[in-house]
PDB file of N, CA and C in Angstrom:
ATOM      1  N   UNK A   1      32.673 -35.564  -2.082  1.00  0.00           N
ATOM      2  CA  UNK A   1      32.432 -34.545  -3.084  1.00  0.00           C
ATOM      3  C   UNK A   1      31.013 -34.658  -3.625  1.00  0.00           C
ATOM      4  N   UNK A   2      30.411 -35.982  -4.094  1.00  0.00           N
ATOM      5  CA  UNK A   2      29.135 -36.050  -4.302  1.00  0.00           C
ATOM      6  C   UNK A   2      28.252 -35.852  -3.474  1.00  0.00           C
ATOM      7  N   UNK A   3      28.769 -36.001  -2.347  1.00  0.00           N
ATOM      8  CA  UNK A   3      27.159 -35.710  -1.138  1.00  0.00           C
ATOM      9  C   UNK A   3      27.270 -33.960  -1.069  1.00  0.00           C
ATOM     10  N   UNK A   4      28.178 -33.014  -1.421  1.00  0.00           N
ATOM     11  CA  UNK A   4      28.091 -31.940  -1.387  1.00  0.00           C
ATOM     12  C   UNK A   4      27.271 -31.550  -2.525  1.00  0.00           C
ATOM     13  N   UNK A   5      27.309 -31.893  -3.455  1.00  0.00           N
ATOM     14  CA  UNK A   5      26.596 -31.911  -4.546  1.00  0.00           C
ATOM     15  C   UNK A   5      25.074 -31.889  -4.363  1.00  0.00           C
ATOM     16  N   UNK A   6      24.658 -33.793  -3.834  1.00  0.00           N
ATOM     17  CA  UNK A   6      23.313 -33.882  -3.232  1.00  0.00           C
ATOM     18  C   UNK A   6      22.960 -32.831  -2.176  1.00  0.00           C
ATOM     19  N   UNK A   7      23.601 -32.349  -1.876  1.00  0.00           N
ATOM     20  CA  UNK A   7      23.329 -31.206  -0.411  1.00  0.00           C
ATOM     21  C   UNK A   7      22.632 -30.473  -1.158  1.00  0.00           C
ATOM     22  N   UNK A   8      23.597 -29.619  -2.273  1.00  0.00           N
ATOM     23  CA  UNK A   8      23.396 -28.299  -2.448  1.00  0.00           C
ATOM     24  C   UNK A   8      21.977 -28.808  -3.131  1.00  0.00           C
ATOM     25  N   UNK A   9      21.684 -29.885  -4.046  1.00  0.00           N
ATOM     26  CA  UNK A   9      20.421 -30.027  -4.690  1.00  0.00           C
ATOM     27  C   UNK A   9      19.296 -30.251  -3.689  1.00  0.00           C
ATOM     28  N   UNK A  10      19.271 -30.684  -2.454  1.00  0.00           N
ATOM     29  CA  UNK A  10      18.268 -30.999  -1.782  1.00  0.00           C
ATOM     30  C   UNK A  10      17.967 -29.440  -0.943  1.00  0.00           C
ATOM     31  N   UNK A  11      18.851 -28.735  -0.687  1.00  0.00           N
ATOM     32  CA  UNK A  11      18.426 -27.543  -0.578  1.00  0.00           C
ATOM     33  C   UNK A  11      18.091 -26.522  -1.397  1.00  0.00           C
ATOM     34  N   UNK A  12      18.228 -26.435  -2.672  1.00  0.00           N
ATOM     35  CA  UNK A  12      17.906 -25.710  -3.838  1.00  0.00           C
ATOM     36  C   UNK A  12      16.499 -26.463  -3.706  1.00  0.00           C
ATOM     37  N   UNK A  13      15.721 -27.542  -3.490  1.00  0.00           N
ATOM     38  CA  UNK A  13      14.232 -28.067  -4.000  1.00  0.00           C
ATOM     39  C   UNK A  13      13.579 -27.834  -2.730  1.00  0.00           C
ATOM     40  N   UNK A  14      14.164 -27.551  -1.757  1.00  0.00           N
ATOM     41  CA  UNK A  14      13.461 -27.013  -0.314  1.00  0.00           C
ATOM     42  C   UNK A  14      12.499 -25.969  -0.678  1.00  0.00           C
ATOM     43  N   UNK A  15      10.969 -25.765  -0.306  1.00  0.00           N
ATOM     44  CA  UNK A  15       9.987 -24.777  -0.227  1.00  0.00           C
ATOM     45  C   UNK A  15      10.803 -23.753   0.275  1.00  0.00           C
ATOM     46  N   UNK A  16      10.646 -22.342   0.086  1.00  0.00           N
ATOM     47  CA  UNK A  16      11.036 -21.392   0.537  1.00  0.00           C
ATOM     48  C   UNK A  16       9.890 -20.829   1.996  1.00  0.00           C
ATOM     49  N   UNK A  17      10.337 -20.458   2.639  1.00  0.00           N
ATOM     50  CA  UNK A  17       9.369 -20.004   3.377  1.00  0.00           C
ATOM     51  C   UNK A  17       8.757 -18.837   3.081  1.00  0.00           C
ATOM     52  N   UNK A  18       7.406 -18.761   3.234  1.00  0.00           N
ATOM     53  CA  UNK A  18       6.205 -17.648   3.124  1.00  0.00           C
ATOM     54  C   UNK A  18       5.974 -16.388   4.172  1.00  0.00           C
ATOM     55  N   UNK A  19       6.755 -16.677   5.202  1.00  0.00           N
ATOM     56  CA  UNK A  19       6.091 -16.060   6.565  1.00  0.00           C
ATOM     57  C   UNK A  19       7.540 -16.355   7.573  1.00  0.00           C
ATOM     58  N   UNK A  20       7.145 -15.489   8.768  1.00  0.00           N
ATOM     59  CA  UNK A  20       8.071 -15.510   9.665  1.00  0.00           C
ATOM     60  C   UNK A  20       7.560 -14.849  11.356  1.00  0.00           C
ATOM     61  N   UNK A  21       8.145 -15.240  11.883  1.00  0.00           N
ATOM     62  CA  UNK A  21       7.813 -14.710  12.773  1.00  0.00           C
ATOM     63  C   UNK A  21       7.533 -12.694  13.337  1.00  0.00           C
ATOM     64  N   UNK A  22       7.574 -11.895  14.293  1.00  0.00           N
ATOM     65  CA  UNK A  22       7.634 -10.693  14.105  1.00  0.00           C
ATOM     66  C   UNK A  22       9.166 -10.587  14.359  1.00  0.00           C
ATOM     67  N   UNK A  23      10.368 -11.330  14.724  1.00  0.00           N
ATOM     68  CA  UNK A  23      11.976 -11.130  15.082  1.00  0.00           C
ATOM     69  C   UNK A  23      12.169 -11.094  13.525  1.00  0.00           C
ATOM     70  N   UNK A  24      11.616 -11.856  12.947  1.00  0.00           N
ATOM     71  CA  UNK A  24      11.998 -12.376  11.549  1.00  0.00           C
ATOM     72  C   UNK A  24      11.835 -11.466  10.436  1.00  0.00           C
ATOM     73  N   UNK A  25      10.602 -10.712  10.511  1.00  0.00           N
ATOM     74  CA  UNK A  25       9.934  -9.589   9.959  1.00  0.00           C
ATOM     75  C   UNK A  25      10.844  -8.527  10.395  1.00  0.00           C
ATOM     76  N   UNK A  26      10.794  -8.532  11.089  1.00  0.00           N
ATOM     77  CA  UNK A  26      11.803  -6.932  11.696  1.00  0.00           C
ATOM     78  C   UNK A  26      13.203  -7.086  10.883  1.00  0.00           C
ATOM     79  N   UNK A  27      14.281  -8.100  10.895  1.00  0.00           N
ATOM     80  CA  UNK A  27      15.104  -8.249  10.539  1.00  0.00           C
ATOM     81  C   UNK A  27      14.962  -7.981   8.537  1.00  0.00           C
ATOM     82  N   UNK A  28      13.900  -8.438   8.261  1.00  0.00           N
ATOM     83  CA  UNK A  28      13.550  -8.853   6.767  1.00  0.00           C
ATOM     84  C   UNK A  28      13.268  -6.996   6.228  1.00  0.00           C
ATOM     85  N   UNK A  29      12.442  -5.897   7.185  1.00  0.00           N
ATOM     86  CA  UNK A  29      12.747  -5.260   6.644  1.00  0.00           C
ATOM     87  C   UNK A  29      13.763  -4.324   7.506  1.00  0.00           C
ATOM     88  N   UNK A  30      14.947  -4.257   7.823  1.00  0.00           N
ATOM     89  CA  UNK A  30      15.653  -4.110   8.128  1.00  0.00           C
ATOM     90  C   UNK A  30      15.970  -2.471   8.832  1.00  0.00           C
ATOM     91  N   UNK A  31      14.866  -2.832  10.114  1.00  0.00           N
ATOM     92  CA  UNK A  31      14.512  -1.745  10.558  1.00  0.00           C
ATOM     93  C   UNK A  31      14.733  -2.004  12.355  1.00  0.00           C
ATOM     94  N   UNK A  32      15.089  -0.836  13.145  1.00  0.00           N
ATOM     95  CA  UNK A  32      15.298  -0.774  14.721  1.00  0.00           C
ATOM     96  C   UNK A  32      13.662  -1.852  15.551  1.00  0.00           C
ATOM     97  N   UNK A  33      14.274  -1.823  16.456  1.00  0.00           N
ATOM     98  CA  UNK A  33      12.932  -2.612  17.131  1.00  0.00           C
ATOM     99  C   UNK A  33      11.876  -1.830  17.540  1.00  0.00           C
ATOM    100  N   UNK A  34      12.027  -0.386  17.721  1.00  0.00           N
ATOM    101  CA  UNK A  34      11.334   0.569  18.149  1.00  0.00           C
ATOM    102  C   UNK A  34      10.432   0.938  16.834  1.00  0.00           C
ATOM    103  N   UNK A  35      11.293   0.973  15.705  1.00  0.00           N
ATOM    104  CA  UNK A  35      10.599   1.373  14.585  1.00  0.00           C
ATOM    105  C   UNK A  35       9.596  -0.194  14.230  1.00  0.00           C
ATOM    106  N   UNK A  36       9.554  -0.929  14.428  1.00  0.00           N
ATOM    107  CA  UNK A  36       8.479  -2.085  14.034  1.00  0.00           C
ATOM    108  C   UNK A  36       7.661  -1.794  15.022  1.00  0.00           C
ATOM    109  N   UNK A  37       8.097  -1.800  16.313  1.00  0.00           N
ATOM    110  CA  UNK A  37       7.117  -1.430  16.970  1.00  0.00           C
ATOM    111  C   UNK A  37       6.041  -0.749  16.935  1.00  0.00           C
ATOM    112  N   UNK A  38       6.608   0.697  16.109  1.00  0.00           N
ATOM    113  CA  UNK A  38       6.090   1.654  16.052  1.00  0.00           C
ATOM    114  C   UNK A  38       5.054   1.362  14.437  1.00  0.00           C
ATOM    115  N   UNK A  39       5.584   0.834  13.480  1.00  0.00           N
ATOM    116  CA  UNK A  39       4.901   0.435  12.266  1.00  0.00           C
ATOM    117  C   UNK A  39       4.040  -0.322  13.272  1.00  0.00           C
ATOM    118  N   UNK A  40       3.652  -1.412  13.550  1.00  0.00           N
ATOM    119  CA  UNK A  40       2.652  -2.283  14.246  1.00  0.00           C
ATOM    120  C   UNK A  40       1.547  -1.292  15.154  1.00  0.00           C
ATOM    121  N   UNK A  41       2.168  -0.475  15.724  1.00  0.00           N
ATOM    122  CA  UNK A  41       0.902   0.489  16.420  1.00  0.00           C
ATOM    123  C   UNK A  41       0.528   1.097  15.674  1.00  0.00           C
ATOM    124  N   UNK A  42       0.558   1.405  14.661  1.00  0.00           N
ATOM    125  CA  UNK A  42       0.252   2.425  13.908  1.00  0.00           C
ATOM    126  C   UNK A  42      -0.548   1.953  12.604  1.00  0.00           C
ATOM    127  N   UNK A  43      -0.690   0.503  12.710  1.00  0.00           N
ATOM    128  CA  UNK A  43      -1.328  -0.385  11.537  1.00  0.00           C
ATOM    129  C   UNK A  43      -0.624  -0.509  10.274  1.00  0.00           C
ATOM    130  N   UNK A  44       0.444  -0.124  10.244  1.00  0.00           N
ATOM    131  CA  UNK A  44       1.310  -0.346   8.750  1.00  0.00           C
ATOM    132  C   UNK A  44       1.694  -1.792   8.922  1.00  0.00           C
ATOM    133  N   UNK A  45       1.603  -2.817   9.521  1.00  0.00           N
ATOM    134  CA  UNK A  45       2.586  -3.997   9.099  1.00  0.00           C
ATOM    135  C   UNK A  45       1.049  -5.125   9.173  1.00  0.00           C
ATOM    136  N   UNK A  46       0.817  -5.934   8.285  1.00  0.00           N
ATOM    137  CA  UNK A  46      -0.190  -6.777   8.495  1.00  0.00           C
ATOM    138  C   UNK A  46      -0.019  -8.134   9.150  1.00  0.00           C
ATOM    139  N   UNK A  47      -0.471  -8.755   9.993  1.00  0.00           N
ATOM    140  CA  UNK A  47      -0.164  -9.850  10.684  1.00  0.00           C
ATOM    141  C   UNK A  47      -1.199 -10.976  10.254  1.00  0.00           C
ATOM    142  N   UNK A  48      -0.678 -11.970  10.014  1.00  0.00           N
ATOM    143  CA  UNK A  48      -1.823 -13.216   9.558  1.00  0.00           C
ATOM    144  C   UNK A  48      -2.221 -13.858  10.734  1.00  0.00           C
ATOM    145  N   UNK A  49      -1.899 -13.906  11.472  1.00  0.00           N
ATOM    146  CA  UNK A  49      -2.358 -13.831  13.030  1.00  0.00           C
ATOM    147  C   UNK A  49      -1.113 -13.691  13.781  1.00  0.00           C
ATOM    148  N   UNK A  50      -1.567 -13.589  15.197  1.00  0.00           N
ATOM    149  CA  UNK A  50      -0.571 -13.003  16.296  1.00  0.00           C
ATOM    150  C   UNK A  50       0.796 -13.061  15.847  1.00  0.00           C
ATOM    151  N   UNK A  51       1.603 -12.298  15.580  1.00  0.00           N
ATOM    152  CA  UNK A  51       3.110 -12.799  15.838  1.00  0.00           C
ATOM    153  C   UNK A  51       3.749 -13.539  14.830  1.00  0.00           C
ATOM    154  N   UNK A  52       2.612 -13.165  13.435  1.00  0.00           N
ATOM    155  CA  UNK A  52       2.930 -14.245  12.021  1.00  0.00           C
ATOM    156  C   UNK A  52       2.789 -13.175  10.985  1.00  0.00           C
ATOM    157  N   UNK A  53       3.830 -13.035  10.094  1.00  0.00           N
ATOM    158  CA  UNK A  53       3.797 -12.472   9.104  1.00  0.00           C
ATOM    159  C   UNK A  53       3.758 -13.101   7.856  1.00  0.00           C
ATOM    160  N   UNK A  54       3.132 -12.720   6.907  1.00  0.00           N
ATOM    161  CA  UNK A  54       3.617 -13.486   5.358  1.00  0.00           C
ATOM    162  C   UNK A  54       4.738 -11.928   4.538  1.00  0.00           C
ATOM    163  N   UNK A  55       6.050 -12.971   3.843  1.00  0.00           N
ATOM    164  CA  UNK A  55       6.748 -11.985   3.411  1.00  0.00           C
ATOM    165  C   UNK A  55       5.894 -11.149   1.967  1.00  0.00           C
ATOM    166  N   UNK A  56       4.768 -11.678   1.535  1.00  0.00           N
ATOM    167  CA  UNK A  56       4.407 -11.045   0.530  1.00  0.00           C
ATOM    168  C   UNK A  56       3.490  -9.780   1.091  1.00  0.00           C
ATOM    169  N   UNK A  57       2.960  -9.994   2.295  1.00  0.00           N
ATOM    170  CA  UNK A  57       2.390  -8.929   3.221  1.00  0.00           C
ATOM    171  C   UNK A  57       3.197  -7.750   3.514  1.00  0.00           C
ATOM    172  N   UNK A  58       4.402  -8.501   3.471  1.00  0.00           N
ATOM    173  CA  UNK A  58       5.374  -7.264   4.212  1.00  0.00           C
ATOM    174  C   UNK A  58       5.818  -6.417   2.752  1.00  0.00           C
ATOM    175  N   UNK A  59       5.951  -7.157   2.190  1.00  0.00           N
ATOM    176  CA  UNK A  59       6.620  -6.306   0.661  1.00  0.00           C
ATOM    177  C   UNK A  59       5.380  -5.358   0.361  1.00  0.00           C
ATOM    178  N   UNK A  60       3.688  -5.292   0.702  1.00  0.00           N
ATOM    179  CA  UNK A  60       3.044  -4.946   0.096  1.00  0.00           C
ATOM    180  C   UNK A  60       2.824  -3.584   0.997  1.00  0.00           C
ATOM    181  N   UNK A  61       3.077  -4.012   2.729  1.00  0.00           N
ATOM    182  CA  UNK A  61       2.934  -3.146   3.610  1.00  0.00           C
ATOM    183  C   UNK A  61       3.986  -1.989   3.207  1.00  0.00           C
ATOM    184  N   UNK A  62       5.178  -2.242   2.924  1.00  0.00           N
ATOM    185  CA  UNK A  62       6.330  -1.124   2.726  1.00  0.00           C
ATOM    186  C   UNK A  62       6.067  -0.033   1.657  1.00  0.00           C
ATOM    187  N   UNK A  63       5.509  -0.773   0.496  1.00  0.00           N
ATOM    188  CA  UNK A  63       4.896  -0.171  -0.573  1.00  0.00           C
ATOM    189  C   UNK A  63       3.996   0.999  -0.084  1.00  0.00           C
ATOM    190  N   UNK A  64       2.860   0.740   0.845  1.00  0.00           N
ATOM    191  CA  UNK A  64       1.841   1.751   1.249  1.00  0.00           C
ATOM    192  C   UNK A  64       2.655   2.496   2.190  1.00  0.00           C
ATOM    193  N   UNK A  65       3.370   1.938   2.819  1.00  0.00           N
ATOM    194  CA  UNK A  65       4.271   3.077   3.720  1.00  0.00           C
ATOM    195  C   UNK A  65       4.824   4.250   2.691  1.00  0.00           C
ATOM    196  N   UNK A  66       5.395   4.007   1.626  1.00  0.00           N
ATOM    197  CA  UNK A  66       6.208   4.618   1.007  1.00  0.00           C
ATOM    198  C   UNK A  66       5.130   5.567   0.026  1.00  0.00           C
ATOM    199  N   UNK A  67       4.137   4.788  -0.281  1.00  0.00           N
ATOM    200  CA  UNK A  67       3.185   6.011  -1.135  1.00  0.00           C
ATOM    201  C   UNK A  67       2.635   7.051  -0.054  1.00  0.00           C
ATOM    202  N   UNK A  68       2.791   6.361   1.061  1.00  0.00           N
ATOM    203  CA  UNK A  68       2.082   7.351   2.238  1.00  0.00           C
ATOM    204  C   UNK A  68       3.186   8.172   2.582  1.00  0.00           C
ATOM    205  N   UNK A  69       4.058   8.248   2.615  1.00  0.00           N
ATOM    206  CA  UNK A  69       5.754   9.211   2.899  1.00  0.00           C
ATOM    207  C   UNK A  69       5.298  10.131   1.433  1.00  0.00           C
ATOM    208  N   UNK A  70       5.511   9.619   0.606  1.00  0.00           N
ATOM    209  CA  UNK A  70       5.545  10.394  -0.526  1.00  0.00           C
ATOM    210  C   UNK A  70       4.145  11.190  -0.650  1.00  0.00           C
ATOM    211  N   UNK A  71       3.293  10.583  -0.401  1.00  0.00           N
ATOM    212  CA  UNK A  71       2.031  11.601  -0.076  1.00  0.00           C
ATOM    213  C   UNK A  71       1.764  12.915   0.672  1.00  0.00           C
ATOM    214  N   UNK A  72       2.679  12.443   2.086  1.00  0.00           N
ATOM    215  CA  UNK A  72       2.858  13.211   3.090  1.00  0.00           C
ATOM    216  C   UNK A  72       3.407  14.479   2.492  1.00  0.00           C
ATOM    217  N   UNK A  73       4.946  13.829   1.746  1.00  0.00           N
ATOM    218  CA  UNK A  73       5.918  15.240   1.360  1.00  0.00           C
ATOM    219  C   UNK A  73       5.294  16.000   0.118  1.00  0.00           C
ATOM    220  N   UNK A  74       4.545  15.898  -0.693  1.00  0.00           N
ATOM    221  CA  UNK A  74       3.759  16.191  -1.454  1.00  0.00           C
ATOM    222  C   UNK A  74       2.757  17.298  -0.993  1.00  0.00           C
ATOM    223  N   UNK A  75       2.218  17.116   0.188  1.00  0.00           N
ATOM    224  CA  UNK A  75       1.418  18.387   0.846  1.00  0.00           C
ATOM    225  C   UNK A  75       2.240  18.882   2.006  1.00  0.00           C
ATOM    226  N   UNK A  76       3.170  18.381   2.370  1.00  0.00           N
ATOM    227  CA  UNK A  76       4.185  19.733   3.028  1.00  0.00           C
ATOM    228  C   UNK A  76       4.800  20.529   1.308  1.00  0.00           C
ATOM    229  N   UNK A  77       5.288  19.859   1.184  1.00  0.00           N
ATOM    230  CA  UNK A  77       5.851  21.355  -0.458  1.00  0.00           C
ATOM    231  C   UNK A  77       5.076  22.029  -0.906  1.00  0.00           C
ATOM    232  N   UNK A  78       3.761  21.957  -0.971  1.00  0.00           N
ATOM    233  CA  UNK A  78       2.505  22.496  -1.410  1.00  0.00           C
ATOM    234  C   UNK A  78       2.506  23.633  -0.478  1.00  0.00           C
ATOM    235  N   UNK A  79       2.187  23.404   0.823  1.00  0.00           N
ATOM    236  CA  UNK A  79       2.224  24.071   1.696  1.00  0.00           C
ATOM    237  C   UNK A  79       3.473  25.003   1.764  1.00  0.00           C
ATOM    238  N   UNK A  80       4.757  24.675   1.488  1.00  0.00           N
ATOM    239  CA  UNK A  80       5.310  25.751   1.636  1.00  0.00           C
ATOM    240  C   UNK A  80       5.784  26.710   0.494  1.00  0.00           C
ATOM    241  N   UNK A  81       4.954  26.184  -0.741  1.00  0.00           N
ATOM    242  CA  UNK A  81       4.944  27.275  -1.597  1.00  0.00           C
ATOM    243  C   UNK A  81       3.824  28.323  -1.511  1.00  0.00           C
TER     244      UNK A  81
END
């Protein structure tokens, strides 16, 4: 019963991880493989080098995705008034 205890505390003081791989990233924002793909060609996802993401990159990348969606629909409604 006590070593479950020590468990759970030695994993509660574990560093969290910063970064992940691109399987890891894809999963994190919880999107098809085609669609990362497609974010990565298109320069929306930032890579700290090859095949390495940081999760604070990715939270910041989704953000500009989303002002850029909302930008987008903003001058189609314009347009169709």
């Amino acid at each position: 019963m006590n070593n479950d205890k020590d468990d759970k505390q030695i994993r509660d003081n574990l560093p969290q991880p910063i970064g992940t791989d691109a399987l890891g990233a894809r999963r994190y924002l919880g999107c098809s493989e085609s669609t990362f793909k497609d974010l990565r060609r298109r320069g929306y996802l930032s890579e700290l080098r090859k095949n390495w993401f940081l999760f604070s990159d990715l939270n910041l990348d989704v953000k500009r995705l989303r002002l850029d969606e909302d930008e987008h629909l903003r001058q189609v409604r314009g347009e169709l008034k």
